[in-house]
N, C-alpha and C. Protein backbone atom coordinates (compact mmCIF):
# COMPACT_ATOMS: atom_id res chain seq x y z
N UNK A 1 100.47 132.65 109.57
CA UNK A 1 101.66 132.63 108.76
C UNK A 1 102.65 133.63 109.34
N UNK A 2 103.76 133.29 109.11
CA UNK A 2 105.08 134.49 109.85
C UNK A 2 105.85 134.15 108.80
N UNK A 3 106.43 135.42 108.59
CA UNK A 3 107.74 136.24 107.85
C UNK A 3 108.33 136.50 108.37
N UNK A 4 109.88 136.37 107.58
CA UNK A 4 110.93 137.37 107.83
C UNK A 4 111.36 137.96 107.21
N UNK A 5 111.72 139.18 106.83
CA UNK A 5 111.90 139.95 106.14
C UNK A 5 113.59 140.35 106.54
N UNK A 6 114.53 139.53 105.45
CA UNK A 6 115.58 140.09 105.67
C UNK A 6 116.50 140.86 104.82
N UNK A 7 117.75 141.97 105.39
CA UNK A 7 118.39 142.87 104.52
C UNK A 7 119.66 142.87 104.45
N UNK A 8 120.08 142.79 103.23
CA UNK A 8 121.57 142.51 103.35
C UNK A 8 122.12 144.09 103.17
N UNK A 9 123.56 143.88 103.07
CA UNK A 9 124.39 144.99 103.38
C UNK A 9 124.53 145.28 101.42
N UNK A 10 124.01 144.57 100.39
CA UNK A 10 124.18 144.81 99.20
C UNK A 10 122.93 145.61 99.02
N UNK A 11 121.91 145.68 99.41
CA UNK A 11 120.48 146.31 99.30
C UNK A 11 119.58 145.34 98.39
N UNK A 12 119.83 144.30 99.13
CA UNK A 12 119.06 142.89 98.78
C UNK A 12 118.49 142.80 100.08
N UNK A 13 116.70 142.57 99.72
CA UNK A 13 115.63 142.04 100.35
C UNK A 13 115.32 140.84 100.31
N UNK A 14 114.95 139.88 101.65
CA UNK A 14 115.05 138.52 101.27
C UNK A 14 113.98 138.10 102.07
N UNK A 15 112.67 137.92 101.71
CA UNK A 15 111.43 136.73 102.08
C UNK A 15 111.46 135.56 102.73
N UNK A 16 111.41 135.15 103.79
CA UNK A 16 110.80 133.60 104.50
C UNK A 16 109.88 133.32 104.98
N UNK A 17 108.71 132.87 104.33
CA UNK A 17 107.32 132.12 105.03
C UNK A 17 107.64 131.29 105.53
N UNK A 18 106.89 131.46 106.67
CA UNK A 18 107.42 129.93 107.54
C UNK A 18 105.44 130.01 108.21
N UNK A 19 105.05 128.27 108.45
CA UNK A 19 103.36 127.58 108.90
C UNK A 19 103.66 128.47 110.56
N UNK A 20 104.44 128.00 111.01
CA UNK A 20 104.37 127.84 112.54
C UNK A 20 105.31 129.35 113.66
N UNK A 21 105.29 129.52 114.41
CA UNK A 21 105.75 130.63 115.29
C UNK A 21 106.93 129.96 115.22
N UNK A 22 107.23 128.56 116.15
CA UNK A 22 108.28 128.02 116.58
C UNK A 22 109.18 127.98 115.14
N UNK A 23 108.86 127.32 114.44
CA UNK A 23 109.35 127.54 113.08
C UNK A 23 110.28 128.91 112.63
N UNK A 24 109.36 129.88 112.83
CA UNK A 24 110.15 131.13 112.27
C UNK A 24 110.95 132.21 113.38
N UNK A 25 110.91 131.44 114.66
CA UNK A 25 111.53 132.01 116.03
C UNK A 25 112.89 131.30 115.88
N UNK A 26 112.96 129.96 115.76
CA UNK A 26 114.08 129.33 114.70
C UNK A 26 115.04 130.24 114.13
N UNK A 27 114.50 129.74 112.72
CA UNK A 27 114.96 130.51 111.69
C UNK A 27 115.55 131.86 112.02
N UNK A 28 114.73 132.71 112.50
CA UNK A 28 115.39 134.27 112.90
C UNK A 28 116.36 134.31 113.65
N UNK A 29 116.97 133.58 114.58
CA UNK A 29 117.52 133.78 115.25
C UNK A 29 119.12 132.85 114.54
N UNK A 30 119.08 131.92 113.35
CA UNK A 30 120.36 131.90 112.80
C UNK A 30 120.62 132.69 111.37
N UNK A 31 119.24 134.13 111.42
CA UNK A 31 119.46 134.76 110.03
C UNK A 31 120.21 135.97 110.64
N UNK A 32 121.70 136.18 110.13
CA UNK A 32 122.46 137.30 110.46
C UNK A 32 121.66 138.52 109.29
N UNK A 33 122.22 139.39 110.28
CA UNK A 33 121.96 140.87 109.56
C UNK A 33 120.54 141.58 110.39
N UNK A 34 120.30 142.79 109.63
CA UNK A 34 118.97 143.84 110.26
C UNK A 34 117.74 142.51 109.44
N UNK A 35 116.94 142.08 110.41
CA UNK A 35 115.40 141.34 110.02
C UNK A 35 114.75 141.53 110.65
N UNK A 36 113.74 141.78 110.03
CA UNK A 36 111.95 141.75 110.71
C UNK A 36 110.90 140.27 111.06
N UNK A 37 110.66 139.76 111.75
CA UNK A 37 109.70 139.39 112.27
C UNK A 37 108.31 139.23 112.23
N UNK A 38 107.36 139.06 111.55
CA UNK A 38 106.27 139.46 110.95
C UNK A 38 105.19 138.37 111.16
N UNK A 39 103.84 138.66 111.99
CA UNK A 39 102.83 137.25 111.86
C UNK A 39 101.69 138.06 111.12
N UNK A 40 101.30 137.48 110.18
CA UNK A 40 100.40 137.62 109.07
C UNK A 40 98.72 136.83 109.27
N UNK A 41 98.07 137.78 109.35
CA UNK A 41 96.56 137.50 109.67
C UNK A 41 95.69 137.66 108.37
N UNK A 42 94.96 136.93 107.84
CA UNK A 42 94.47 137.15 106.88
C UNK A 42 92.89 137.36 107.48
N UNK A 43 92.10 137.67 106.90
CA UNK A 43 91.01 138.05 107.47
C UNK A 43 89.98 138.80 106.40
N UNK A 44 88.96 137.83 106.16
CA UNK A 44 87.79 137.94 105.07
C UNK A 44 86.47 138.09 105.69
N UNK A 45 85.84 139.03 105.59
CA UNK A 45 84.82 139.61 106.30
C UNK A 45 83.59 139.16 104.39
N UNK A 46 82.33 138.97 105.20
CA UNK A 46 81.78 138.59 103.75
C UNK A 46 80.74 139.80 103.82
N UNK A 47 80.82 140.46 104.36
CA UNK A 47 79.98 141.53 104.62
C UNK A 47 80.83 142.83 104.28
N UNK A 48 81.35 143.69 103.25
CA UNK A 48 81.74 144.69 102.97
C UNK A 48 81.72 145.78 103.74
N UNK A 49 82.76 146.86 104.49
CA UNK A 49 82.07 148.24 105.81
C UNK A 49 81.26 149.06 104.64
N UNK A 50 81.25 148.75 103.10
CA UNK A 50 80.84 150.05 102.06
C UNK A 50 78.97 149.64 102.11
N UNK A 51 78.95 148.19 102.15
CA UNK A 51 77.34 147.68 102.21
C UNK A 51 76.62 148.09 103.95
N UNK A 52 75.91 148.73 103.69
CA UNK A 52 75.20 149.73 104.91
C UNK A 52 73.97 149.39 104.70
């Protein structure tokens, strides 16, 4: 999954999930203003580091 995380000049924060890279390489590049870029890894371990 990839985000963008964008900021306006009002101090409004603004969210876009996007499935695909190409998808959100897109998108970022016709979102004006300061944005972040973000690929999101989710990751479920079924084994706890606290269980020893």
């Amino acid at each position: 999954m990839w985000i963008i995380t964008a900021y306006s000049n009002l101090n409004n924060t603004t969210m876009f999930e996007y499935e695909n890279e190409i998808e959100a390489r897109k998108a970022f590049k016709e979102i004006q203003g300061c944005k972040i870029l973000s690929k999101v890894i989710y990751f479920n371990n079924s084994k706890s580091a606290l269980d020893v």
